[in-house]
Structure formats: C-alpha cells, structure tokens
Protein backbone atom coordinates (compact mmCIF):
# COMPACT_ATOMS: atom_id res chain seq x y z
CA UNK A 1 0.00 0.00 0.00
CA UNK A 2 1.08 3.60 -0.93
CA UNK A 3 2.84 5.19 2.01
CA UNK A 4 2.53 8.63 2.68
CA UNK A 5 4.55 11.49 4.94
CA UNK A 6 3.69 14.92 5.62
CA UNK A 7 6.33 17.64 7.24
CA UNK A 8 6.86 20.98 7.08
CA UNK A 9 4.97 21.71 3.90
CA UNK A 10 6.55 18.89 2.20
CA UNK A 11 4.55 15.73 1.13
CA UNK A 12 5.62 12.31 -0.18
CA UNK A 13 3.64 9.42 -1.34
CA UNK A 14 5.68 6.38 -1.91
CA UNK A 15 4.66 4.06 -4.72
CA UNK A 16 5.13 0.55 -5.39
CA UNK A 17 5.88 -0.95 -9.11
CA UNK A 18 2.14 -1.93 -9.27
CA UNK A 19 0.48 1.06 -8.21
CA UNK A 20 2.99 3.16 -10.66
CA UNK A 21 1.60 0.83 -13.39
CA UNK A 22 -2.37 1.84 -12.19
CA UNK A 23 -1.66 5.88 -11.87
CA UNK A 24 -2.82 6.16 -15.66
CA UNK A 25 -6.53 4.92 -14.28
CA UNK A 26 -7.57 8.19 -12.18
CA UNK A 27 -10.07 5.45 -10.70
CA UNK A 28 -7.18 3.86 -9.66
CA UNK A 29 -4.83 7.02 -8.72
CA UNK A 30 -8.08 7.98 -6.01
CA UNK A 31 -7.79 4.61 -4.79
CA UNK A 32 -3.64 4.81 -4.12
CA UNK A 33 -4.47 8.38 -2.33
CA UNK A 34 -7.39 7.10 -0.71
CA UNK A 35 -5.67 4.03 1.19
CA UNK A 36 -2.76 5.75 1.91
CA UNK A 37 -5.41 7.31 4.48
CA UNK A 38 -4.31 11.13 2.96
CA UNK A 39 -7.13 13.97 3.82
CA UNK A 40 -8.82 15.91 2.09
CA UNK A 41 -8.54 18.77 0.29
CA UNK A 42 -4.62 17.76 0.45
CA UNK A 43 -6.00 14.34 -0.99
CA UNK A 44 -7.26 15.59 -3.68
CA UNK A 45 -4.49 17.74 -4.81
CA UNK A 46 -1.60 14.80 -4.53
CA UNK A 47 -3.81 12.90 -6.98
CA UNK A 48 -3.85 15.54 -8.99
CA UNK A 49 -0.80 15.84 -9.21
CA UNK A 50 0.10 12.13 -9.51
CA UNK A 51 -2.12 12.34 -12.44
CA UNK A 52 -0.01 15.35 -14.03
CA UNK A 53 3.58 13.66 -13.66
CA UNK A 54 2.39 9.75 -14.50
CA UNK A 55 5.03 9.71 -17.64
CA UNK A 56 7.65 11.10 -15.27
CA UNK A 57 6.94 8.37 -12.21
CA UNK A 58 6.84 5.43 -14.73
CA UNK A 59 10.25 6.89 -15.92
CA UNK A 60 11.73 7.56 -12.82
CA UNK A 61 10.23 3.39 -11.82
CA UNK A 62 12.39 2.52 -14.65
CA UNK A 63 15.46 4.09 -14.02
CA UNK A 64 14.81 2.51 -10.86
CA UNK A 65 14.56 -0.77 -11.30
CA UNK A 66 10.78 -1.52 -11.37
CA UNK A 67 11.40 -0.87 -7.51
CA UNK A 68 8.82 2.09 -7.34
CA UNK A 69 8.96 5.73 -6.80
CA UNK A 70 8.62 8.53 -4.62
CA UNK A 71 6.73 11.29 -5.42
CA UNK A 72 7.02 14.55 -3.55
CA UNK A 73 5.74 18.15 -3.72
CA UNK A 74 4.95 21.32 -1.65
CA UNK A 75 1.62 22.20 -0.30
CA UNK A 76 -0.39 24.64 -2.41
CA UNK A 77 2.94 25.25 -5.01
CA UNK A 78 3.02 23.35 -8.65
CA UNK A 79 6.61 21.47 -7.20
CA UNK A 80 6.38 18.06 -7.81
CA UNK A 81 9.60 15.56 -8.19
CA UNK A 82 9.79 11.88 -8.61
CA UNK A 83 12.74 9.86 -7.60
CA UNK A 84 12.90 6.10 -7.57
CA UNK A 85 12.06 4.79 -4.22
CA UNK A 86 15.56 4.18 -2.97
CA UNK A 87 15.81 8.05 -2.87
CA UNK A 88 13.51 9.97 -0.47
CA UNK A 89 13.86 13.74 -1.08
CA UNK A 90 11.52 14.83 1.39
CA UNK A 91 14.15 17.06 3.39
CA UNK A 92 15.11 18.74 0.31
CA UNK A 93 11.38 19.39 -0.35
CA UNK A 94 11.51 21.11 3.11
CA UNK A 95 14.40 23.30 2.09
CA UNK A 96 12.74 24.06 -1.52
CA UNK A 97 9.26 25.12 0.50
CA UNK A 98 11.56 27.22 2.90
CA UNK A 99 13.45 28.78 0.02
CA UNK A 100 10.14 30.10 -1.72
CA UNK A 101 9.17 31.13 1.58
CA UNK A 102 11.96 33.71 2.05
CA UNK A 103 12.36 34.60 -1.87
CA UNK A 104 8.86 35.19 -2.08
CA UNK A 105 7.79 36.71 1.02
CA UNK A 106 4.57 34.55 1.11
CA UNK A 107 2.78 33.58 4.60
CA UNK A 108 3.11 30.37 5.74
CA UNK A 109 -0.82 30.09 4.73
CA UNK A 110 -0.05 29.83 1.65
CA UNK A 111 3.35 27.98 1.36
CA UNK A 112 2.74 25.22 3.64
CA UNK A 113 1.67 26.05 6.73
CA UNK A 114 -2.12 25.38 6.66
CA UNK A 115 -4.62 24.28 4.27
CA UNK A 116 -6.08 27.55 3.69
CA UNK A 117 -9.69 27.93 2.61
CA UNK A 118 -9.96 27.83 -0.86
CA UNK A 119 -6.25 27.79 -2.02
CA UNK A 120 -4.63 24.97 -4.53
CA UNK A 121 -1.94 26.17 -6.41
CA UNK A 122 -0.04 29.12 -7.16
CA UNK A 123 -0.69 31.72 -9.85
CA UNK A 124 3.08 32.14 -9.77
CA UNK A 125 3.93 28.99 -11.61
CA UNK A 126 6.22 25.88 -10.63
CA UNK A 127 8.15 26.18 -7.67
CA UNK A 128 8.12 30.03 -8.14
CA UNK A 129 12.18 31.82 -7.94
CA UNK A 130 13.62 29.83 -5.00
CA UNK A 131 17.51 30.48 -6.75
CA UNK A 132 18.47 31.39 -2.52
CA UNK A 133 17.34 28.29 -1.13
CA UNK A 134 18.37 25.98 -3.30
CA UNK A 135 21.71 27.46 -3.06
CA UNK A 136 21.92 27.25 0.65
CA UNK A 137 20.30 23.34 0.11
CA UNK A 138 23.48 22.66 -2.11
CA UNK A 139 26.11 24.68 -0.04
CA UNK A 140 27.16 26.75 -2.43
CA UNK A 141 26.35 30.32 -1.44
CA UNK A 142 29.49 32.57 -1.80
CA UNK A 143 30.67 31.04 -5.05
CA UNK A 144 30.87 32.99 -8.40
CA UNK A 145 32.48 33.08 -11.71
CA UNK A 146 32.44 35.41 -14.54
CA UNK A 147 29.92 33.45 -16.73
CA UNK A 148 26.98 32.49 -14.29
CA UNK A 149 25.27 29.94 -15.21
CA UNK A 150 27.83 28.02 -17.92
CA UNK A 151 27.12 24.57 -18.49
CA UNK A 152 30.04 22.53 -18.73
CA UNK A 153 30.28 18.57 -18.95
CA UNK A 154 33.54 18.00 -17.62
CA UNK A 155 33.67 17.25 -13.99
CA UNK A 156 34.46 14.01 -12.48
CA UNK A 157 32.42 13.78 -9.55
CA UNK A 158 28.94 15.27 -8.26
CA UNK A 159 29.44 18.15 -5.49
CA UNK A 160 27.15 21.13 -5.27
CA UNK A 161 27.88 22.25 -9.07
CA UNK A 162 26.90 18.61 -10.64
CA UNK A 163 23.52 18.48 -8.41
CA UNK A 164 19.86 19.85 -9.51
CA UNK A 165 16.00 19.64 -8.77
CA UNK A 166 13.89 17.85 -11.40
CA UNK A 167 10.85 19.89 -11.20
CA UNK A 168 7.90 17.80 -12.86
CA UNK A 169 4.84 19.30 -15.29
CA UNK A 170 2.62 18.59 -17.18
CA UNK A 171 2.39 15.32 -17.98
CA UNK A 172 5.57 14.13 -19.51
CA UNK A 173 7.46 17.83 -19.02
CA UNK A 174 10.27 18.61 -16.99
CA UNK A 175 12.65 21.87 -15.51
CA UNK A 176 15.82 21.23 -14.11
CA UNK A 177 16.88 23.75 -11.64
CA UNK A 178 20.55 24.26 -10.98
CA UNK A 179 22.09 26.14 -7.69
CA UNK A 180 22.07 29.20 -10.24
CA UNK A 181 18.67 28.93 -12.06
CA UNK A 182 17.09 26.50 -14.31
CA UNK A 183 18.24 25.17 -17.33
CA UNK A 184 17.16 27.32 -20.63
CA UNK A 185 17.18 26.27 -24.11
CA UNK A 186 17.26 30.16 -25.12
CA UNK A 187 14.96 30.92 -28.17
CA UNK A 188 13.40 27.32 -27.70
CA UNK A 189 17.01 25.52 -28.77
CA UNK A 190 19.42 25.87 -31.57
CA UNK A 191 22.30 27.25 -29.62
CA UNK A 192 24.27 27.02 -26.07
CA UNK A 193 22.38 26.41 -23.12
CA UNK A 194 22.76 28.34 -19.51
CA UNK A 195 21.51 27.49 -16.28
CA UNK A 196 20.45 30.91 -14.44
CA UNK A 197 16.97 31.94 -15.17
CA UNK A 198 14.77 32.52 -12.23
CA UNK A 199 11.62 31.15 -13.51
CA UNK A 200 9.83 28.42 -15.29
CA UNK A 201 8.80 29.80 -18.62
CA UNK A 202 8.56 27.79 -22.62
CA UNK A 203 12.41 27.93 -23.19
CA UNK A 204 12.48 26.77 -19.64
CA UNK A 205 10.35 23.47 -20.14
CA UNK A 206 11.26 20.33 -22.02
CA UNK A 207 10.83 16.89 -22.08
CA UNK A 208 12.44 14.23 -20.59
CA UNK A 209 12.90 11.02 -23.14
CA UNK A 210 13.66 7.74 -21.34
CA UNK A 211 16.10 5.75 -24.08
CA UNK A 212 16.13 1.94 -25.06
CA UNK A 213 19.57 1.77 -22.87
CA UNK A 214 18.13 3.19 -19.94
CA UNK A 215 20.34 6.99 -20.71
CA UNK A 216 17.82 9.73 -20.74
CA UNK A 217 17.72 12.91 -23.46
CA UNK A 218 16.61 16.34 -22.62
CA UNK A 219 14.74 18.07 -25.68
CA UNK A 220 13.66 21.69 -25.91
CA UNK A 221 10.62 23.22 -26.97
CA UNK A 222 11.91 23.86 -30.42
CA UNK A 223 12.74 20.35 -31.23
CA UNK A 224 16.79 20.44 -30.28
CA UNK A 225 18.29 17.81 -28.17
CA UNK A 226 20.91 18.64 -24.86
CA UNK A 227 23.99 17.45 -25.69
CA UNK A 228 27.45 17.95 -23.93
CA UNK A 229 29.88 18.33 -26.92
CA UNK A 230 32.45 15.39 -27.40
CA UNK A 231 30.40 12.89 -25.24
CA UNK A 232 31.81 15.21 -22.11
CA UNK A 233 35.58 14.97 -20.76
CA UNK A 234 37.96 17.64 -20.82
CA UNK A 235 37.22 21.16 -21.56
CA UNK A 236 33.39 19.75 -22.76
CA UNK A 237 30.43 22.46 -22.39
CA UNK A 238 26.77 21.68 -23.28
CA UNK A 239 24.79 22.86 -25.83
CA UNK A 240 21.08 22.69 -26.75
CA UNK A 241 21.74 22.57 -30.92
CA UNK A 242 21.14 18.67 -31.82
CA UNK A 243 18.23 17.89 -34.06
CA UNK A 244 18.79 14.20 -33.06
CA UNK A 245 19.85 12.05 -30.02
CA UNK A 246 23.32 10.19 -30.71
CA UNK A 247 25.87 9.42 -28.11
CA UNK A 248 26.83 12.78 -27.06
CA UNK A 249 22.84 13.33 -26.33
CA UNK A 250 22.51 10.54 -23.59
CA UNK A 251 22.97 10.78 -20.05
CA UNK A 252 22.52 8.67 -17.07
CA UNK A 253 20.28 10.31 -14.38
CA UNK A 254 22.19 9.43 -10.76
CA UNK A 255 20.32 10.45 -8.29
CA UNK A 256 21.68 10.84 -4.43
CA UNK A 257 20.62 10.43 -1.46
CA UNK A 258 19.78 14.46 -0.36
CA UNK A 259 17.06 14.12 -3.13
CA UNK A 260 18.84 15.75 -5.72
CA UNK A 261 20.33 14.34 -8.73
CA UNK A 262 23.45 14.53 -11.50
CA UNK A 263 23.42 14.15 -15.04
CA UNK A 264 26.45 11.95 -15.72
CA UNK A 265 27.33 11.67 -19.28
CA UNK A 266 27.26 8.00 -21.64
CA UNK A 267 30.17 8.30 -23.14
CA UNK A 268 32.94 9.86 -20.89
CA UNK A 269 31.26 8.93 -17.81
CA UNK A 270 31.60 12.81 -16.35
CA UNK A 271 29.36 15.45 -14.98
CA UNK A 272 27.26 17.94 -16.21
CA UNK A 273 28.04 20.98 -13.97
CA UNK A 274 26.57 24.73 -14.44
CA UNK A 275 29.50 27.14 -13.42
C-alpha cells in the first residue's frame, strides 16, 4: 500500500511498481491516495498531481529498477519531483518550500503552513524563484564566476555544481533547476544552453525522453536535443543545438541520497556541472 509522509509543507507518497503501473486509471490514482489514508482537500491535490507527472513516475520506476517511486511536492505550489524509491527527497522538499518562503515573502498560509480555505496552487507557476534556497540546500552560497550559469560537462564527480532539482509538469514535461537557475534552451534551442533563469517559462520546459539503454535525453521546446559536446571529458560544455539524439545526447540520471540528482554523461562517464 502507498505510504505517505507529511512535514513541514513537504509531502511524499511512496509508490510501489504496481500502483505506478495503475496511476494512468484516475479510478485507480483515487484509490492509491485514498488508502494511503491522505485527507482531504490535500487528498485531492496529490492525486492531482500524480495524475499530471504519470510519464515522469513510470520513468523515474524505470530508471529505478521496477522498484517504485517517490513522489514529492509542496503544499499549495506546482513542485512536484519523482525519484525512484531508494531516494527519499523529502528534506530537500523542506528546504525548496523554505526557500520560496523567504524569496517570495509569502505567509506560511499559503506555502505550507495550513490548508487555507480555498487555495490549490499558485498563480506564480512551478516552484516560483527559489535560486536562494536551493543554493543554501546545495552549499554553495558565496561562489561565483564570470559566466553564471555556464554549463560545462567536464567534472568528475557530483558536489554542489553537478547536483539539480527535477521539477515535474505537465504530464511528460520537466525543468531542471541548478544552484544558479534552471536550465534554458534560449529561443526554444538551436544554440548554447545556460543554467540561471529565475523562472519556469517555454524555453524553460522540455521533455524528458527515457532511451532503449536506460540513458535519458533532454529536448527543448523547439525540437533540439541537450547534448554535452564530445560525449563530455575535458574542456566539454553543453549545448542545446542537436536535431537528433546520438551518443553525445545521452545521459545517465544518478540520483543521491539528499534528493537531488546529476546528469552523468554515456560516453565519458563525467558530470554535467553549471559554473
């Protein structure tokens, strides 16, 4: 049976391979929420949003191992993530929710403290600006460099730089939010990619593609394909310019145990990191 936690603003509803295989049925998703004894309204809205992300959880089950996932989000925002089930990024949902908190300046009414009469999600869009907190939740407040926001796919292990939210829309959709800002295919693709815009807008939103090999692609709104140039390794920087997925276009998706997770590239085996 679905198990579900609520802290601090932060929910997560853990799901077995079976009920990831039934969220398509919304019968079947009221059923999961139902006997994992959630009330309402809040019931209501994590179906919802199960319903929303269903091509991300059966993803994130693969990657997984057919093991399950967990799916988490914050009380009356559009942040949702999925992890497989091994992961359990409920404290960095906590540190998300308190980063909107102080970037936005909204009562705890609204961001988590209370089901307030009458309030579901957020005119302000996914996960609103939270660039502060997620900073602080990666540790790495105080660093610069000349060119915020650079991706590079170079690095051989995952520290603060190499780790990033997967925010989940709608249904099969995705934003990946670095400590500096999300990830931005600018003019919809065709060109270099940064990682420092504040909010979740078209060139901000692509879709995740689960490959044959078990890699994942990232693809942007105007049809290009992330890709770090020469498969990553030395002096390797990302670009979002492909108009098909080759070698250089897959990437494993390692996810740790803070919640957060690393792109890692197929060929060269190193790290997507935004500067």
């Amino acid at each position: 049976m679905a198990q579900f936690r609520e802290e601090a603003g932060a929910w997560q509803l853990g799901l077995s391979h079976h009920e990831v295989e039934m969220v398509h049925d919304g019968a079947h998703v009221a059923a999961i929420v139902a006997g994992a004894g959630i009330p309402q309204p809040l019931g209501a809205a994590v179906g919802a949003a199960i319903e929303a992300v269903s091509q991300v959880i059966k993803t994130m089950d693969l990657i997984g191992g057919h093991n399950g996932v967990n799916v988490v989000g914050i009380l009356f925002t559009q942040f949702v993530t999925v992890t497989p089930a091994f992961v359990s990024p409920i404290e960095m949902a906590k540190r998300v929710r308190e980063g909107i908190q102080q970037a936005s300046g909204l009562p705890d009414a609204i961001v988590g403290g209370g089901l307030g009469a009458g309030v579901t999600w957020l005119a302000a869009g996914p996960a609103l600006a939270l660039l502060g907190g997620v900073a602080g939740a990666l540790g790495t407040i105080g660093q610069d460099s000349p060119r915020p926001g650079d991706v590079h796919a170079d690095r051989r292990a995952a520290f603060g730089w190499e780790k990033f939210t997967l925010v989940t829309l709608n249904p099969d959709r995705v934003a990946v939010l670095s400590w500096r800002g999300y990830f931005c295919a600018e003019s919809g693709g065709g060109q270099a990619v940064h990682a420092n815009r504040p909010a979740i807008l078209d060139w901000e939103n692509h879709k995740l593609i689960r490959n044959p090999d078990g890699t994942v692609s990232l693809q942007a709104r105007g049809g290009h394909y992330f890709v770090a140039e020469n498969g990553g390794g030395d002096g390797s920087v990302c670009n979002w310019n492909r108009v098909e997925i080759g070698p250089w276009e897959k990437f494993w998706m390692e996810h740790h145990p803070d919640g957060f997770f690393s792109l890692k590239t197929l060929v060269h085996g190193t790290y997507v990191s935004v500067q």
